[in-house]
N, C-alpha and C. Protein backbone atom coordinates (compact mmCIF):
# COMPACT_ATOMS: atom_id res chain seq x y z
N UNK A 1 36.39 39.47 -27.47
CA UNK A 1 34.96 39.54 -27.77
C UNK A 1 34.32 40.62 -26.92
N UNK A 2 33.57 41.76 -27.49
CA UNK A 2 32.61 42.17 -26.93
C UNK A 2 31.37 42.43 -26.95
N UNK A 3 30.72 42.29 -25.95
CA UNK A 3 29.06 41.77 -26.04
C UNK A 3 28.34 43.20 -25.75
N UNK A 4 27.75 43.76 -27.13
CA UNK A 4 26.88 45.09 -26.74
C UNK A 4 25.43 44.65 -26.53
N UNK A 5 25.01 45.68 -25.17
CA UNK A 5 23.70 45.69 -24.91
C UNK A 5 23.06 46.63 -25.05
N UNK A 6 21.74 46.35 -25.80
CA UNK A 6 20.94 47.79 -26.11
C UNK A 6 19.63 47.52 -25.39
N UNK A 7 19.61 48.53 -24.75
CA UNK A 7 17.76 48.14 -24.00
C UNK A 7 17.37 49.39 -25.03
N UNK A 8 16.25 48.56 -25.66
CA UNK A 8 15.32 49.17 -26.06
C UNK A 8 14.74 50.69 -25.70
N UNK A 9 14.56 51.35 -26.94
CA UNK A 9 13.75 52.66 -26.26
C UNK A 9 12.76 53.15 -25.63
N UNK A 10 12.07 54.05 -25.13
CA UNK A 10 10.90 54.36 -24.18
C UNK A 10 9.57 54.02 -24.72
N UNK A 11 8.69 53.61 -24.04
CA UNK A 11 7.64 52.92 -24.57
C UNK A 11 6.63 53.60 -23.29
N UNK A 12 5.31 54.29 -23.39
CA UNK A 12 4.18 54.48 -22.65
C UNK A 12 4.67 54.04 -21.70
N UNK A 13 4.69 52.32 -21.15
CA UNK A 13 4.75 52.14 -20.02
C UNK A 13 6.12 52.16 -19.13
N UNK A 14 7.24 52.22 -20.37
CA UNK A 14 8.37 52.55 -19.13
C UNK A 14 8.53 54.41 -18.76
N UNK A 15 7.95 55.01 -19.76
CA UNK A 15 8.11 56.22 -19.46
C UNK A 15 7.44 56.30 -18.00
N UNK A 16 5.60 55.68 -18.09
CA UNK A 16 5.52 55.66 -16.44
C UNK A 16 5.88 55.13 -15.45
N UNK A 17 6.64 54.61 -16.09
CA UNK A 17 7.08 53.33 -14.80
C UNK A 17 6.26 52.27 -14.52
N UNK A 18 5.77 51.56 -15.32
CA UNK A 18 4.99 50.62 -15.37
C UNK A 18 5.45 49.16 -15.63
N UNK A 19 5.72 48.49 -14.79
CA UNK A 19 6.24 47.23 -14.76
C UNK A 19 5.83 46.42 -16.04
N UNK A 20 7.11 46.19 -16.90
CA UNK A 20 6.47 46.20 -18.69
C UNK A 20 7.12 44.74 -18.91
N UNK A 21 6.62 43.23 -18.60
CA UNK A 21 6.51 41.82 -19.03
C UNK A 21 6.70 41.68 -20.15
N UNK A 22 5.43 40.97 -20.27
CA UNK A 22 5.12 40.28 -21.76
C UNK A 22 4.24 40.84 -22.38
N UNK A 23 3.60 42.62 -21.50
CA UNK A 23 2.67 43.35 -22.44
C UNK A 23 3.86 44.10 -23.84
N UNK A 24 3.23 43.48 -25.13
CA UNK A 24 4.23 44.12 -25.91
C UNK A 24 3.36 45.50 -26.55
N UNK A 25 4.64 46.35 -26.51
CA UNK A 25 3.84 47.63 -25.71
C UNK A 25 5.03 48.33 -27.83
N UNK A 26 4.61 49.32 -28.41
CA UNK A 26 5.39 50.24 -29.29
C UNK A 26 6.20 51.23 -28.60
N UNK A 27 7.35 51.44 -29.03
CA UNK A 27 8.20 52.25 -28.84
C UNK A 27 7.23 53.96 -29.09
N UNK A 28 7.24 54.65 -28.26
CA UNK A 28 7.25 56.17 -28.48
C UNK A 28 8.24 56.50 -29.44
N UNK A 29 7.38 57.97 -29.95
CA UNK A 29 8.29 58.78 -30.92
C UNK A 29 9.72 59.54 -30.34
N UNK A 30 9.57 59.52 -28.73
CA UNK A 30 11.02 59.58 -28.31
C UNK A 30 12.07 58.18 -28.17
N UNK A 31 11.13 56.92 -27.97
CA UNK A 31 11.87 55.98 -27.83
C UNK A 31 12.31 56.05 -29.35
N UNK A 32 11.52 55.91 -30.33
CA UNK A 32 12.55 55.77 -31.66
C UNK A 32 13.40 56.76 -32.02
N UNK A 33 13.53 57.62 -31.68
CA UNK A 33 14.67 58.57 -31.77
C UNK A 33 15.68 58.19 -30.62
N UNK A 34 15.61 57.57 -29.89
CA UNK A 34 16.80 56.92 -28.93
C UNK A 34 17.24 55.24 -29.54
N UNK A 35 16.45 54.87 -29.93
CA UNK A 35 17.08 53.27 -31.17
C UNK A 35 17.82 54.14 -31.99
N UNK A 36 17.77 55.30 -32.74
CA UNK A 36 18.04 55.79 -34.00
C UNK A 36 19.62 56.24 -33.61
N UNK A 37 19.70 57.10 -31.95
CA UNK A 37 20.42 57.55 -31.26
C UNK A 37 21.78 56.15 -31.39
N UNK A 38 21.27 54.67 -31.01
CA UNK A 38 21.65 53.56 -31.13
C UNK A 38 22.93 53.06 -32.14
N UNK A 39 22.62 53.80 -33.31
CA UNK A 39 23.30 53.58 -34.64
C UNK A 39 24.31 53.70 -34.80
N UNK A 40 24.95 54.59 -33.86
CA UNK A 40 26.37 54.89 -33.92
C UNK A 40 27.58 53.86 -33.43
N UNK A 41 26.87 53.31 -32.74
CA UNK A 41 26.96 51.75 -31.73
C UNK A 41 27.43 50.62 -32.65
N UNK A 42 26.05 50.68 -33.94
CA UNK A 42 26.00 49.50 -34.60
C UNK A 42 26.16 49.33 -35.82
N UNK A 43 26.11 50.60 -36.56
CA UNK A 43 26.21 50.46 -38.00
C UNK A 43 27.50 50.61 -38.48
N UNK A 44 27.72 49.66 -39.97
CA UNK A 44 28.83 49.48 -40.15
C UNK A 44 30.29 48.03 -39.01
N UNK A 45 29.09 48.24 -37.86
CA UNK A 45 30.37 47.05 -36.88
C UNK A 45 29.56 45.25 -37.45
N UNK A 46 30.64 44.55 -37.86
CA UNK A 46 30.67 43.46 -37.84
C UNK A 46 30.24 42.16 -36.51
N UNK A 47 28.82 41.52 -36.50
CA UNK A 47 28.49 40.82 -35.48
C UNK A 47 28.67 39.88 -35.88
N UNK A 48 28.88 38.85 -35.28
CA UNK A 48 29.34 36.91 -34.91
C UNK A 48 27.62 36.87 -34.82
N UNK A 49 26.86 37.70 -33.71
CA UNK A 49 25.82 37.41 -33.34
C UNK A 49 24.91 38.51 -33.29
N UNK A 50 23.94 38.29 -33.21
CA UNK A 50 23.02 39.35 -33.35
C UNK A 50 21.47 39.01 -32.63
N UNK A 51 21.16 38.41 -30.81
CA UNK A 51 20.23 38.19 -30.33
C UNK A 51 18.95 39.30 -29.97
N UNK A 52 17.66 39.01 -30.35
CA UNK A 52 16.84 40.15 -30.01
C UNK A 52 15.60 39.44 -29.10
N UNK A 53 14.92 40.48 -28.16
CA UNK A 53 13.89 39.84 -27.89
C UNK A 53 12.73 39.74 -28.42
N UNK A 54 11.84 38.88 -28.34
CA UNK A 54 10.94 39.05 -29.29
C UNK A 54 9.83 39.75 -29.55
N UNK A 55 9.64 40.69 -28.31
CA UNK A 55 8.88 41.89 -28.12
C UNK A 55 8.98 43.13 -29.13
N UNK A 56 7.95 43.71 -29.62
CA UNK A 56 8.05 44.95 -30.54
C UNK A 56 9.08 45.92 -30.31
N UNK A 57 8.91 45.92 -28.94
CA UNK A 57 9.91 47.43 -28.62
C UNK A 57 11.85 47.09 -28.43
N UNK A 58 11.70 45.74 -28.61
CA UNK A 58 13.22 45.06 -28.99
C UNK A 58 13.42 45.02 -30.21
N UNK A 59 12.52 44.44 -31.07
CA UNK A 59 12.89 44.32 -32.62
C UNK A 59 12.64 45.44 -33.28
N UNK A 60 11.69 46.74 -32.46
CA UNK A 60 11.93 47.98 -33.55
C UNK A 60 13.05 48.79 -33.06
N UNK A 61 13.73 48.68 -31.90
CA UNK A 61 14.66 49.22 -31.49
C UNK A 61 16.02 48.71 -31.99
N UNK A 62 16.21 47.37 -32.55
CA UNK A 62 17.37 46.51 -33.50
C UNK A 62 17.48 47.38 -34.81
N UNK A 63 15.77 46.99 -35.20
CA UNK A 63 15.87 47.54 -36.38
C UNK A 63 16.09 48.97 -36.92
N UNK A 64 15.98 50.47 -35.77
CA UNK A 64 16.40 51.55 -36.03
C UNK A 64 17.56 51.82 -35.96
N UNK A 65 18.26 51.23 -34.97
CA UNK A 65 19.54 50.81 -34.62
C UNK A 65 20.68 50.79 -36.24
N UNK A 66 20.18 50.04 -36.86
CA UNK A 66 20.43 49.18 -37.82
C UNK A 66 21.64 47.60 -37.68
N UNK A 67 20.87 47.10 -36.58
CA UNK A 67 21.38 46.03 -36.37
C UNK A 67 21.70 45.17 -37.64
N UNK A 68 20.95 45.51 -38.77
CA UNK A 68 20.58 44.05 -39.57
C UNK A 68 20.08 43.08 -39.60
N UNK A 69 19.82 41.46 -39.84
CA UNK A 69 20.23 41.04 -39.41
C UNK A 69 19.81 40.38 -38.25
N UNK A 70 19.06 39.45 -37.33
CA UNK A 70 19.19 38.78 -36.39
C UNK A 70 17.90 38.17 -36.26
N UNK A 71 18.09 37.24 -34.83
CA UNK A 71 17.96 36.17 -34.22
C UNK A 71 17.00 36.65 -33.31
N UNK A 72 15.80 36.35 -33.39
CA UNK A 72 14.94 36.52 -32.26
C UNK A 72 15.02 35.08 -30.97
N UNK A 73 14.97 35.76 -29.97
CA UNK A 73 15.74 34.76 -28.98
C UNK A 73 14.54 34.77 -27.89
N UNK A 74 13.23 33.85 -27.53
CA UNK A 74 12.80 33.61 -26.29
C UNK A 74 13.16 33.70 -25.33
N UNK A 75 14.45 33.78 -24.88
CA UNK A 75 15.02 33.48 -23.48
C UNK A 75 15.49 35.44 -23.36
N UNK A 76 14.74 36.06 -24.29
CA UNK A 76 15.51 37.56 -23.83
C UNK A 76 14.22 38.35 -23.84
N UNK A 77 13.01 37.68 -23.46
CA UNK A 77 11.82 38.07 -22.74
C UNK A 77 12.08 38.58 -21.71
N UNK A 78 11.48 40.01 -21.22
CA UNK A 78 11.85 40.71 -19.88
C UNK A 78 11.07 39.67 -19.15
N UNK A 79 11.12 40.14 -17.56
CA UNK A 79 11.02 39.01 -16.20
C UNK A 79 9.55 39.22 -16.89
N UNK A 80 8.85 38.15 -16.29
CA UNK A 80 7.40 38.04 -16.38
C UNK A 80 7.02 38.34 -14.69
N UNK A 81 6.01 39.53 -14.86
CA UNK A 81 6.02 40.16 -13.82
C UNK A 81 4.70 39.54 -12.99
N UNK A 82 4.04 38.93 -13.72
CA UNK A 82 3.03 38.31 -13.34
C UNK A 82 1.68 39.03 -12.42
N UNK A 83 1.22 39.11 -11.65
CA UNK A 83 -0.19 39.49 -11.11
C UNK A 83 0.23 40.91 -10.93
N UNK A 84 1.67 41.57 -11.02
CA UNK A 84 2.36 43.03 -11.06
C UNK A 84 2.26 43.57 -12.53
N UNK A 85 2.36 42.53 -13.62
CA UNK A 85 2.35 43.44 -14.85
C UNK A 85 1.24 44.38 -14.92
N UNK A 86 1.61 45.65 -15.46
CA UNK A 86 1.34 46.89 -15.80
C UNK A 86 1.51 47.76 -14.80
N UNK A 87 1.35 47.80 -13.35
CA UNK A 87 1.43 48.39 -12.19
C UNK A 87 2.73 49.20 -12.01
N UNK A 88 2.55 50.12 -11.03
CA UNK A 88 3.55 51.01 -10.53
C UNK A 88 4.12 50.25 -9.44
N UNK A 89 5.45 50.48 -9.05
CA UNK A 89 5.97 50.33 -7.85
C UNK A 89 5.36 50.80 -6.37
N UNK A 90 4.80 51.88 -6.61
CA UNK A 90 3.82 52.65 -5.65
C UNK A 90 2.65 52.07 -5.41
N UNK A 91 2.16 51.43 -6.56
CA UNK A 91 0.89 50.81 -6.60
C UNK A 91 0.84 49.47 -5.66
N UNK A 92 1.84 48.64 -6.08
CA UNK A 92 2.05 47.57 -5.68
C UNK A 92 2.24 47.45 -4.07
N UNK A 93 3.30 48.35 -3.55
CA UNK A 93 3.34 49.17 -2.12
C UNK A 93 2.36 49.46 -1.53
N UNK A 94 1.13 50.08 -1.80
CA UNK A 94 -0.12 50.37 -1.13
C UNK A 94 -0.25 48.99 -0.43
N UNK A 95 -0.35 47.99 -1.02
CA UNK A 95 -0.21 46.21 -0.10
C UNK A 95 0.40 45.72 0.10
N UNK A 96 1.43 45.86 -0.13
CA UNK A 96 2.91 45.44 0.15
C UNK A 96 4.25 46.64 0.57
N UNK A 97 3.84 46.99 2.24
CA UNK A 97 4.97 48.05 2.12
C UNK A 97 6.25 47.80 2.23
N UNK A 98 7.14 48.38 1.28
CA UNK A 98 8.59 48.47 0.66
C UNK A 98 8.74 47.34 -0.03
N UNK A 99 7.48 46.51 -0.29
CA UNK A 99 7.93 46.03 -1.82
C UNK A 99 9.36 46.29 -2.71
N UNK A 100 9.93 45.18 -2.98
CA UNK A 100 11.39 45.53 -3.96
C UNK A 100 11.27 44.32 -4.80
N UNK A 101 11.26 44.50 -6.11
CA UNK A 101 10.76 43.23 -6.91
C UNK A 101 11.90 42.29 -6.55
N UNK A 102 13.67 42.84 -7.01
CA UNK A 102 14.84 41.64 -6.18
C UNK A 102 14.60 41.20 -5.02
N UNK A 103 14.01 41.64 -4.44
CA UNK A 103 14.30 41.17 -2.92
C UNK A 103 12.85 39.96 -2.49
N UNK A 104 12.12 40.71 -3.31
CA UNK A 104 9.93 40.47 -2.70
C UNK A 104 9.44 39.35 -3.33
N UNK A 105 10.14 39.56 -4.73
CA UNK A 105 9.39 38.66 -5.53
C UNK A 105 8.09 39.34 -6.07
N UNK A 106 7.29 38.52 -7.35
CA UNK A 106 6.26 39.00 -7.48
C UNK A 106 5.20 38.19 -7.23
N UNK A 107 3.77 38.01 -7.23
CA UNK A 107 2.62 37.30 -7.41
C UNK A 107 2.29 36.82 -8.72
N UNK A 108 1.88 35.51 -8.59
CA UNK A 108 1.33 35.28 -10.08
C UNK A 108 0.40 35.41 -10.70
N UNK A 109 0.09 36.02 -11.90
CA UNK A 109 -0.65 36.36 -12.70
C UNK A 109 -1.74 35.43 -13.60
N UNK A 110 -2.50 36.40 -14.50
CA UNK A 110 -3.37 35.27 -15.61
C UNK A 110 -2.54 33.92 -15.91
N UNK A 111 -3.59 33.89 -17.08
CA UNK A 111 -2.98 32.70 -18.25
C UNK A 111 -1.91 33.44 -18.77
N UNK A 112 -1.76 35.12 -19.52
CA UNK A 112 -0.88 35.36 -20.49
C UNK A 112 0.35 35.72 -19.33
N UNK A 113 0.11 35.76 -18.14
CA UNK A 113 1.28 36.45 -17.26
C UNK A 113 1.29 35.64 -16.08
N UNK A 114 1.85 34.19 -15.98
CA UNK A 114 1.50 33.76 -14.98
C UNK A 114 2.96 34.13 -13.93
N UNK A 115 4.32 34.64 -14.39
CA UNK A 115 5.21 35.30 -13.09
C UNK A 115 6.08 33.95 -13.68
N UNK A 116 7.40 34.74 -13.13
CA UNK A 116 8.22 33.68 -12.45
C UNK A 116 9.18 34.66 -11.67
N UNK A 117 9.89 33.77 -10.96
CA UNK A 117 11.14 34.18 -10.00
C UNK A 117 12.60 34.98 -10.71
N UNK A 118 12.48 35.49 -10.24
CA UNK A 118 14.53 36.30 -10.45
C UNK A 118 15.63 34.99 -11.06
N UNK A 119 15.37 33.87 -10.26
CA UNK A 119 16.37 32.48 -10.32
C UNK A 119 15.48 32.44 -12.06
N UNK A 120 14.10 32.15 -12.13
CA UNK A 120 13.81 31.85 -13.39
C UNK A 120 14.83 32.75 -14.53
N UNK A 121 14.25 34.29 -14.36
CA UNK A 121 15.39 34.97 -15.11
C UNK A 121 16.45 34.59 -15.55
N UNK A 122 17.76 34.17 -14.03
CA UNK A 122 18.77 33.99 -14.37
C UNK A 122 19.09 32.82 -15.19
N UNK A 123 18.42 31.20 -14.91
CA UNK A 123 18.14 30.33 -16.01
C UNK A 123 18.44 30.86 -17.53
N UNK A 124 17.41 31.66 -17.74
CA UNK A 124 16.93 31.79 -19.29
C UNK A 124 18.13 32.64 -19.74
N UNK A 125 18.79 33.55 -18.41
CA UNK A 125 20.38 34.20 -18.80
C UNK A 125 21.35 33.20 -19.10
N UNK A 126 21.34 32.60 -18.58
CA UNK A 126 22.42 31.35 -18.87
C UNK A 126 22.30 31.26 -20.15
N UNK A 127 21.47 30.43 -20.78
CA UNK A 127 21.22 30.00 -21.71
C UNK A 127 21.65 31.29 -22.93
N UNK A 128 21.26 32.16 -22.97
CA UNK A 128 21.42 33.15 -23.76
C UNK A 128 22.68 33.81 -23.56
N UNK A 129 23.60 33.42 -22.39
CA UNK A 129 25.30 33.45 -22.53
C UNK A 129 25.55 32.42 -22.95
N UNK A 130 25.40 31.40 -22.77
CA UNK A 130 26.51 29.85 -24.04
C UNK A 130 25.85 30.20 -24.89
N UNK A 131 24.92 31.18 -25.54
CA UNK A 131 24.88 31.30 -27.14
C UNK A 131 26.16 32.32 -27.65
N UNK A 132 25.91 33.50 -26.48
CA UNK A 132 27.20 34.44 -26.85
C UNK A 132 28.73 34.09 -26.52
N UNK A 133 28.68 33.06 -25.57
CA UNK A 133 30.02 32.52 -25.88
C UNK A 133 30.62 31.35 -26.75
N UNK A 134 29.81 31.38 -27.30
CA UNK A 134 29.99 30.62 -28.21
C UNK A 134 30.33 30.79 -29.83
N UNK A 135 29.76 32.25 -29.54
CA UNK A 135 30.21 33.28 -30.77
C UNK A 135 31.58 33.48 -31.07
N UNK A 136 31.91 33.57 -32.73
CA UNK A 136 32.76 33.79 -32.70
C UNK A 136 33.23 34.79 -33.96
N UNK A 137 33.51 35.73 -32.49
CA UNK A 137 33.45 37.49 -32.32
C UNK A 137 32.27 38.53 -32.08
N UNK A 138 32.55 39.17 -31.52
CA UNK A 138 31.57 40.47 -31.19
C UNK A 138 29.76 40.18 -31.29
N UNK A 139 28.98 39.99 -30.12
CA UNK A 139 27.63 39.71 -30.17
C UNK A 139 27.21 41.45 -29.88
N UNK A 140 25.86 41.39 -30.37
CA UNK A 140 24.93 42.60 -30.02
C UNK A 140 23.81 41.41 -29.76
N UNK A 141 23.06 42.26 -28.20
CA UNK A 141 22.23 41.76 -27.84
C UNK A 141 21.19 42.81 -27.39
N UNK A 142 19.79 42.78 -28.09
CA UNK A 142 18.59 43.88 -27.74
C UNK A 142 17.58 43.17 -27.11
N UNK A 143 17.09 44.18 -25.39
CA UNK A 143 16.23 43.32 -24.94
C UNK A 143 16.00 44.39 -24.00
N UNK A 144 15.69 44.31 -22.55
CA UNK A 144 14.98 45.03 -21.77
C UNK A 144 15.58 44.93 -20.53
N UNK A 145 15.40 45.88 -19.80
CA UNK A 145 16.01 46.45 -18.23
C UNK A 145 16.27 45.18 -17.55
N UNK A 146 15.53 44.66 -16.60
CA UNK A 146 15.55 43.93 -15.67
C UNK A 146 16.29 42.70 -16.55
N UNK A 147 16.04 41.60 -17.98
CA UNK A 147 17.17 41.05 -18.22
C UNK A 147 17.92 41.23 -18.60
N UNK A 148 18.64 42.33 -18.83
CA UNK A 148 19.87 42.85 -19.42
C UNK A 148 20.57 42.32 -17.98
N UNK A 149 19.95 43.15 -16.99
CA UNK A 149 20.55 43.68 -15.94
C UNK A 149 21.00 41.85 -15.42
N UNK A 150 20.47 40.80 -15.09
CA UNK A 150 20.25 39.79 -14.91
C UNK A 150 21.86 39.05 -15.57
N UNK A 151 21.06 39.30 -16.78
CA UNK A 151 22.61 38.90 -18.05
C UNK A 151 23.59 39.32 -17.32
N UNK A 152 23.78 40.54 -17.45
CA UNK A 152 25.08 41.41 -16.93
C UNK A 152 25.04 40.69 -15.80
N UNK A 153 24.48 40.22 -14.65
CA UNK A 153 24.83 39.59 -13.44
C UNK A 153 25.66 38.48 -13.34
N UNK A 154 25.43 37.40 -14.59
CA UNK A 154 25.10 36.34 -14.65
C UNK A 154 26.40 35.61 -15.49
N UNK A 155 26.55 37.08 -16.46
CA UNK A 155 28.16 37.78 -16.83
C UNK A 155 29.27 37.38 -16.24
N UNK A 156 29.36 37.80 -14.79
CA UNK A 156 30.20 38.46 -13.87
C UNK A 156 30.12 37.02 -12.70
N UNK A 157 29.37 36.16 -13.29
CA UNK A 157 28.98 34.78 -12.32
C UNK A 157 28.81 35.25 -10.74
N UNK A 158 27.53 36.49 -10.89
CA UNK A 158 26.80 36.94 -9.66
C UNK A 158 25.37 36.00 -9.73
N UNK A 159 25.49 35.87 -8.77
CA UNK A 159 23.18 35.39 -8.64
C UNK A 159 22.94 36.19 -9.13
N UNK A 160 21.47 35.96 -10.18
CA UNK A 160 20.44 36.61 -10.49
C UNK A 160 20.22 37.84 -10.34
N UNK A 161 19.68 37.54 -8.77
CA UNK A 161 19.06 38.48 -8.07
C UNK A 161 20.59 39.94 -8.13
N UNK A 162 21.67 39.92 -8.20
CA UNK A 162 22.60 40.77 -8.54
C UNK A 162 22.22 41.76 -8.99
N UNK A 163 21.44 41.60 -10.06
CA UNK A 163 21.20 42.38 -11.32
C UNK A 163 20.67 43.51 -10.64
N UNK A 164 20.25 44.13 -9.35
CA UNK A 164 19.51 44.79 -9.21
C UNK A 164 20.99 45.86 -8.49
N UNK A 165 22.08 45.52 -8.14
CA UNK A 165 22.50 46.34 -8.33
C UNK A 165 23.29 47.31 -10.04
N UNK A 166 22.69 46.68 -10.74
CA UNK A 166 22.78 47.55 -12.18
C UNK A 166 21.60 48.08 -12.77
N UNK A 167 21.58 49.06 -12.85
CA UNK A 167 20.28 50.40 -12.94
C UNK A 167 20.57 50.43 -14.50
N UNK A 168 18.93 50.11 -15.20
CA UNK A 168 19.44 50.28 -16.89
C UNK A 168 18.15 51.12 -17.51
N UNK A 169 18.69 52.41 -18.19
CA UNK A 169 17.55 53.62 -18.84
C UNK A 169 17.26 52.94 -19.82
N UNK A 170 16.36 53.52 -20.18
CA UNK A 170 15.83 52.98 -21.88
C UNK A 170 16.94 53.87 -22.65
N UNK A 171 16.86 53.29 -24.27
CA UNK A 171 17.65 53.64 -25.19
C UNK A 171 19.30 53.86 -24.66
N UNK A 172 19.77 53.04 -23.61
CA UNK A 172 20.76 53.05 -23.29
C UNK A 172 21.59 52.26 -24.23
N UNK A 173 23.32 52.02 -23.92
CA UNK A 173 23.88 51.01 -24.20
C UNK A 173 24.77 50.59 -23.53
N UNK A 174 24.93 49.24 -23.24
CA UNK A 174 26.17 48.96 -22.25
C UNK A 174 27.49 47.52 -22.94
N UNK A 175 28.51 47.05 -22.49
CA UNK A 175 29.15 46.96 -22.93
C UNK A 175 29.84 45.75 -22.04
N UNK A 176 30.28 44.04 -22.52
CA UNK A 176 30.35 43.22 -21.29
C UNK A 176 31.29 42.95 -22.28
N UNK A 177 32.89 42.36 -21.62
CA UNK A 177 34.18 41.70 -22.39
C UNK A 177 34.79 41.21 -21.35
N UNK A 178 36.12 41.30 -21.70
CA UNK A 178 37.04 40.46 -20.68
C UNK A 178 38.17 41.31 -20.55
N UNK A 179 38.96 40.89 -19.08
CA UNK A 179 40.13 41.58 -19.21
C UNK A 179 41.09 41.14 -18.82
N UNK A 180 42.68 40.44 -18.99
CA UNK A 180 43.32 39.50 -18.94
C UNK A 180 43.40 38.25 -19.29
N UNK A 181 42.46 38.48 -20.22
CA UNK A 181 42.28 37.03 -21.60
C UNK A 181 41.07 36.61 -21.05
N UNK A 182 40.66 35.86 -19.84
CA UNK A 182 39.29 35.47 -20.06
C UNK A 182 38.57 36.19 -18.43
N UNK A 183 38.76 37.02 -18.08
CA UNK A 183 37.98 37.70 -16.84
C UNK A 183 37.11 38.15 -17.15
N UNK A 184 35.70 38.05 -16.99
CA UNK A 184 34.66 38.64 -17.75
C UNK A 184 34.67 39.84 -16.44
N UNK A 185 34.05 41.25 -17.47
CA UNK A 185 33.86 42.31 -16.32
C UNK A 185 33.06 42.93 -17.68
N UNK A 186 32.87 44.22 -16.66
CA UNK A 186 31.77 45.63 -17.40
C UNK A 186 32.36 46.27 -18.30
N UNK A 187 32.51 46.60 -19.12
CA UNK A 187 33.28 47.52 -19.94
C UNK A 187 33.15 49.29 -20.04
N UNK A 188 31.56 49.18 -19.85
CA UNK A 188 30.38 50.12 -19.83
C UNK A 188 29.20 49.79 -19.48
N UNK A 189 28.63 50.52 -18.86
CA UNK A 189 27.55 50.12 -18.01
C UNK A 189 26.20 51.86 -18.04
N UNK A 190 25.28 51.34 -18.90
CA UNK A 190 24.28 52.34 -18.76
C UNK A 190 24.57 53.77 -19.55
N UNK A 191 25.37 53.49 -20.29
CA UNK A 191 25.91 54.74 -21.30
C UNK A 191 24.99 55.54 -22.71
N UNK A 192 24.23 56.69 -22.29
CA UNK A 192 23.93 57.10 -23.31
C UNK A 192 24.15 56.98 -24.93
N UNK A 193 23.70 57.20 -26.00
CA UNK A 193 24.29 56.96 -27.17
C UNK A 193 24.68 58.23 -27.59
């Protein structure tokens, strides 16, 4: 079995670096030419599974892709960044110096963004691996940086908080299987299309 990951393409706020939650934000005309980039990945390959998040810039990035086909999945909501959503890393630093979201944590937010923890993340990763192992054959999964990265942690039966050593671009794709019948490892990690 192998489990492809597509983070979604560039959107306003990841181009600035803008800590991007539960604001559901449209893909740019470069991000859809990096879903489109995607296709080579997905079209024509046969999925068991097919999980997306339920954010715009996940399901239009499936759908340029040409995923087909799928399952919008709650639990593949990026971290909720809470009283940080929309902000820069820099920004956040002006009051918090060397701020590191793995390490710092964030503050909680409104009603629509009230935060949770890295451990929350990894939870909602769980859950969204016994769906893919449970598949049977080859999952594609579209969703966003920080839970990809989480997943992939969570993969590899690292803490959560792990995830932050895996760095993930937009319109990337990466690649999670096994090796010696059931060793889960990386296959690919952060690979252009």
């Amino acid at each position: 079995m192998d489990v492809i990951l597509l983070r979604h393409g560039e959107t306003e706020w990841s181009r600035a670096r803008r800590h991007t939650g539960r604001t559901d934000l449209p893909l740019t005309p470069h991000g859809e030419d990096q879903a489109r980039a995607l296709s080579r990945l997905v079209a024509d390959r046969p999925f068991a599974l097919v999980l997306v998040s339920p954010a715009e810039r996940a399901r239009r990035t499936a759908e340029l892709a040409g995923a087909g086909r799928y399952e919008v999945d709650a639990d593949l909501w990026e971290w909720d960044y809470g009283g940080y959503e929309g902000l820069k890393t820099a920004e956040i630093q002006r009051s918090r110096p060397g701020w590191y979201a793995w390490r710092d944590g964030i503050v909680p937010g409104d009603e629509p963004h009230p935060g949770e923890t890295v451990e929350d993340v990894g939870r909602r990763a769980d859950k969204v691996l016994a769906r893919i192992r449970s598949a049977d054959g080859d999952v594609l999964v579209v969703a966003h940086a920080h839970m990809l990265r989480v997943l992939a942690a969570r993969w590899l039966g690292l803490p959560a908080a792990h995830g932050r050593y895996f760095r993930l671009d937009t319109g990337t794709y990466s690649v999670l299987g096994y090796e010696h019948g059931d060793e889960p490892v990386l296959l690919r990690w952060n690979a252009p299309a």
